[in-house]
Protein backbone atom coordinates (compact mmCIF):
# COMPACT_ATOMS: atom_id res chain seq x y z
CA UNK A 1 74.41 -41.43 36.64
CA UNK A 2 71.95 -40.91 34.22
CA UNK A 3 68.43 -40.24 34.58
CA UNK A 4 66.07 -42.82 33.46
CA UNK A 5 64.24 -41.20 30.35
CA UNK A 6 61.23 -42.76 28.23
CA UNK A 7 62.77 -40.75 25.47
CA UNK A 8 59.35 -39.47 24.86
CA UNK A 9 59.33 -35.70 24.58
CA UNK A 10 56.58 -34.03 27.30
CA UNK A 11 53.30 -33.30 25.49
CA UNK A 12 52.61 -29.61 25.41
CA UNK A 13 48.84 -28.33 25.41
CA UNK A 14 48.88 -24.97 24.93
CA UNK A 15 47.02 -22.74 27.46
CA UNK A 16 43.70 -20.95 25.45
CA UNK A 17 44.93 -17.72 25.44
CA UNK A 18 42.11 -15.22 27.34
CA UNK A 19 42.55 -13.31 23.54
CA UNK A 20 41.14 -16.67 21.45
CA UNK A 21 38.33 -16.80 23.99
CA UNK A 22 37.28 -12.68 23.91
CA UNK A 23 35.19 -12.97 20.61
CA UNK A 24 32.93 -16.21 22.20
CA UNK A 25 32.82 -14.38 26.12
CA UNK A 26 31.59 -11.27 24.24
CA UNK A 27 29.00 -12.91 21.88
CA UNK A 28 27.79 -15.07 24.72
CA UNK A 29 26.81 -12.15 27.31
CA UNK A 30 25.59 -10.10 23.87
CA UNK A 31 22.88 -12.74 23.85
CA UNK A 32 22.42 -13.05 27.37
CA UNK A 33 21.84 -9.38 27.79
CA UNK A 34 19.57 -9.28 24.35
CA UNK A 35 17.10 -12.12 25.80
CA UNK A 36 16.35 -10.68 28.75
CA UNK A 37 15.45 -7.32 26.94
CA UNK A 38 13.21 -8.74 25.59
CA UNK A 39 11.78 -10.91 28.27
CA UNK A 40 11.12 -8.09 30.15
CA UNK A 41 9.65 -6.16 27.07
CA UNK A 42 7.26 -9.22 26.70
CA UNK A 43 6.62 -9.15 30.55
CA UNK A 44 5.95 -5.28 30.63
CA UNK A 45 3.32 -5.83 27.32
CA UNK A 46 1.94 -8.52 29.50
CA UNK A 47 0.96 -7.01 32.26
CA UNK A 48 -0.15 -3.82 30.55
CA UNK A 49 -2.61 -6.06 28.44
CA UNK A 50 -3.84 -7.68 32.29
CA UNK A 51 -4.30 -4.21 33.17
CA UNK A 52 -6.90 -3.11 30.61
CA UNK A 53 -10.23 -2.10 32.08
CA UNK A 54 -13.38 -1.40 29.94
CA UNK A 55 -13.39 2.04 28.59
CA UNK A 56 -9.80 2.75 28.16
CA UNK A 57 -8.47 3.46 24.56
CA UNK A 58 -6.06 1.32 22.79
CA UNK A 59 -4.06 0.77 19.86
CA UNK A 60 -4.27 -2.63 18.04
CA UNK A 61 -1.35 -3.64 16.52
CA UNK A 62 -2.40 -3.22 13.39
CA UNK A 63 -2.59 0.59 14.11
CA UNK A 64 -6.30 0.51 14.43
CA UNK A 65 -7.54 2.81 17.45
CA UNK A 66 -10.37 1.51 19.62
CA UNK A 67 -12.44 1.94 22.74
CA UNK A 68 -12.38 -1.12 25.40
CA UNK A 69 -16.03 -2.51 26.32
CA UNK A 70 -15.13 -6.02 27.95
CA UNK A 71 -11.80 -7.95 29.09
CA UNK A 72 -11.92 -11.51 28.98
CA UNK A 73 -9.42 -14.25 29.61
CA UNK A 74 -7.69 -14.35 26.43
CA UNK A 75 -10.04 -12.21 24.22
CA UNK A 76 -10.93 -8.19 24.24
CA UNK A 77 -14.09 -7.22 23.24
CA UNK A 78 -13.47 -3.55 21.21
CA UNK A 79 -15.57 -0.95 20.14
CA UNK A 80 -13.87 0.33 16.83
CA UNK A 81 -16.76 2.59 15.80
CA UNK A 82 -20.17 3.77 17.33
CA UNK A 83 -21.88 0.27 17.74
CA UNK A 84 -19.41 -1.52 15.78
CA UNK A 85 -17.93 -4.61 18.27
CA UNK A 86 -15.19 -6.62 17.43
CA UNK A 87 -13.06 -9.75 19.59
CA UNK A 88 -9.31 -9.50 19.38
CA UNK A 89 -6.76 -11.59 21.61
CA UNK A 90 -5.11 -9.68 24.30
CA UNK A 91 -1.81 -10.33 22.28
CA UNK A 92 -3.41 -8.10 19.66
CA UNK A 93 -3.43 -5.10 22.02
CA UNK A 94 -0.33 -2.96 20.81
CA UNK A 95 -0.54 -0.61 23.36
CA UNK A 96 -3.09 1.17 26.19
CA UNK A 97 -3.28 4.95 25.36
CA UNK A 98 -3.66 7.28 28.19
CA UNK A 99 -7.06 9.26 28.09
CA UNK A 100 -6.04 12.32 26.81
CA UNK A 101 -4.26 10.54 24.02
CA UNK A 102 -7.11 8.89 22.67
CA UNK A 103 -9.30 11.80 22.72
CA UNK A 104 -6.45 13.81 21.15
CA UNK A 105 -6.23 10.94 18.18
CA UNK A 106 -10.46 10.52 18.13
CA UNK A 107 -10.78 13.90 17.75
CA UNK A 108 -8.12 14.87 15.20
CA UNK A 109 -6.63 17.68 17.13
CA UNK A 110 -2.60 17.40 16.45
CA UNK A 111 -1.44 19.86 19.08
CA UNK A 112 2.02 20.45 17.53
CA UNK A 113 0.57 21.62 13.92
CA UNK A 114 -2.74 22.96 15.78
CA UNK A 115 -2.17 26.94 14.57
CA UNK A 116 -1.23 25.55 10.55
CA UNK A 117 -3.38 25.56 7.72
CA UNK A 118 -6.09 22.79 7.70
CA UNK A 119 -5.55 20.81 4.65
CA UNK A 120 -9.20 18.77 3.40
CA UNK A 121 -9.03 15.43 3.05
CA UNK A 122 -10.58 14.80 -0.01
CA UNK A 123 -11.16 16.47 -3.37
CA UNK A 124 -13.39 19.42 -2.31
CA UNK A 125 -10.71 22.22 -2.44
CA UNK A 126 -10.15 21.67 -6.25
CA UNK A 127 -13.39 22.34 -7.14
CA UNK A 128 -15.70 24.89 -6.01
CA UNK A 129 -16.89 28.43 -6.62
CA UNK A 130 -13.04 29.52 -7.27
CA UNK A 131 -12.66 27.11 -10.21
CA UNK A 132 -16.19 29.20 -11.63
CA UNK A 133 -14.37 32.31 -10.71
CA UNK A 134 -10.98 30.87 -12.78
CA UNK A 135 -13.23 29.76 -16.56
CA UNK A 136 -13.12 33.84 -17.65
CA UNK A 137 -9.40 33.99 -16.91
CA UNK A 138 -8.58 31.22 -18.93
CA UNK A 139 -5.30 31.96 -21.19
CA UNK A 140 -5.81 31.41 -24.97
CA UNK A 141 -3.90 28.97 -26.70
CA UNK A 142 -4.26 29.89 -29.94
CA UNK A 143 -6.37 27.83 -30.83
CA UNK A 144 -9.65 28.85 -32.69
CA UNK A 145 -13.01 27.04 -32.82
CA UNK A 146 -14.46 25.48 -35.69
CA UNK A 147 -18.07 26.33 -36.71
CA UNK A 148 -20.37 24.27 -35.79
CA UNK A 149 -20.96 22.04 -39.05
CA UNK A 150 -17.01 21.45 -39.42
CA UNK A 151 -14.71 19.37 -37.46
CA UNK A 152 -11.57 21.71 -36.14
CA UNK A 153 -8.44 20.88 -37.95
CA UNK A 154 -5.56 21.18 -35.13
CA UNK A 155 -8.13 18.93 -32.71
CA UNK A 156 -6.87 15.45 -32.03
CA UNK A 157 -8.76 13.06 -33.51
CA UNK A 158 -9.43 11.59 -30.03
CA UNK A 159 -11.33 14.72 -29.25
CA UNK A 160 -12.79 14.72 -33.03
CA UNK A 161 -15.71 12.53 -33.10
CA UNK A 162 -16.38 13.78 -36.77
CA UNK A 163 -12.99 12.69 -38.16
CA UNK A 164 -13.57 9.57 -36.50
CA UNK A 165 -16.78 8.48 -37.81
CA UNK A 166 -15.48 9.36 -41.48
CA UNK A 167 -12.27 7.62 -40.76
CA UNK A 168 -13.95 4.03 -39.14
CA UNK A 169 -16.48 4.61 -42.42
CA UNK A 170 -13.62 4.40 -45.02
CA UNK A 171 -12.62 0.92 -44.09
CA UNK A 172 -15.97 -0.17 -43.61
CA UNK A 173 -16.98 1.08 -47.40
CA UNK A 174 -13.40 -0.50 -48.44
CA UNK A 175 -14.39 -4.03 -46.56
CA UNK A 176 -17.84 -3.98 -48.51
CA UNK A 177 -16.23 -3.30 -51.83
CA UNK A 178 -13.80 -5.93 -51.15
CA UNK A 179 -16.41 -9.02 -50.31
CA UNK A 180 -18.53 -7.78 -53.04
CA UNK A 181 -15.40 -8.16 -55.59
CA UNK A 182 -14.79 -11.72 -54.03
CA UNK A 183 -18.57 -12.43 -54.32
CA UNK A 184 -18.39 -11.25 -57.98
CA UNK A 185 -15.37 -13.02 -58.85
CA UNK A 186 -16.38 -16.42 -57.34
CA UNK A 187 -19.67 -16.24 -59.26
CA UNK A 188 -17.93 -15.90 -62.13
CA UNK A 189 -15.35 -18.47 -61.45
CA UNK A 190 -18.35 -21.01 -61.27
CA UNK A 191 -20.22 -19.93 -64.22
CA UNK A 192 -17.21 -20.55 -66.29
CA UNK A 193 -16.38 -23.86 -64.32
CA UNK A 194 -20.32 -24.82 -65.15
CA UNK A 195 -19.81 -23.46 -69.13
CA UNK A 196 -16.64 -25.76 -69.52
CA UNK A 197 -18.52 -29.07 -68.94
């Protein structure tokens, strides 16, 4: 006897194979794991910014340092310099330095270059009684000085205000000569106009 057949064949659906599904079960718990770093990072900030009591030191984050005077819902009230006060959100608040910290930062002390060289911060080192000390020790170029009523030959002209007033008066005189000829020759250009009728 035969079997009774629909002659259909049987549809096959493959099985996913756990291999196709590796790249989306390892991007999936990537995320998972990467948002809840950072919600707790964003919890942690949170409660260190509800724990900030007048008179601490902080870091904005902007990088500015500050002392703490008052701590308000939302806003902090900051001293950033002797009797300078300024509001910031709490979300502004990049981090609460310990004491020791903020002194260490106010006062400039770095304790891991502390024994080096103290290097100024501004221009004072370059000048001074060691740059008066330096002018007799200065190395000769070769170059001589003119006297007093002539201007020095190998001197730039930038540096020769002589030359430079004789060479802005040579196109000056040249410009004068040059309207005066124009003047003269228009003059003339009209008298013989006025002689021809």
């Amino acid at each position: 006897m035969r079997s009774r057949s629909s002659g259909r064949a049987k549809d096959f659906r493959p099985v996913p194979n756990i291999v196709t599904l590796l790249p989306f079960i390892v991007l999936i718990g990537a995320m998972f794991l990467m948002t809840r770093s950072a919600k707790k990072k964003q919890q942690a900030a949170a409660q260190m910014r509800n724990e900030m009591q007048a008179g601490t030191g902080v870091r904005t984050i902007g990088g500015m340092y500050a002392t703490v005077k008052e701590v308000h819902e939302d806003t902090v009230l900051l001293e950033v310099a002797p009797g300078v006060h300024a509001i910031y959100a709490k979300n502004a608040i990049g981090a609460v330095l310990a004491d020791e910290e903020y002194n260490r930062i106010l006062d400039g002390a770095d304790p891991i270059h502390g024994d080096g060289p103290v290097v100024p911060d501004d221009a004072s080192s370059l000048t001074g009684d060691a740059a008066d000390a330096d002018k007799a020790d200065k190395i000769d170029l070769g170059k001589t000085a003119a006297p007093a009523g002539e201007p020095a030959a190998d001197k730039p002209a930038a540096d020769n205000p002589a030359a430079n007033e004789a060479k802005d008066a040579e196109p000056a005189a040249e410009a004068k000569d040059a309207v005066k000829a124009d003047a003269d020759a228009a003059k003339d250009d009209k008298k013989s106009g006025d002689d021809a009728k």
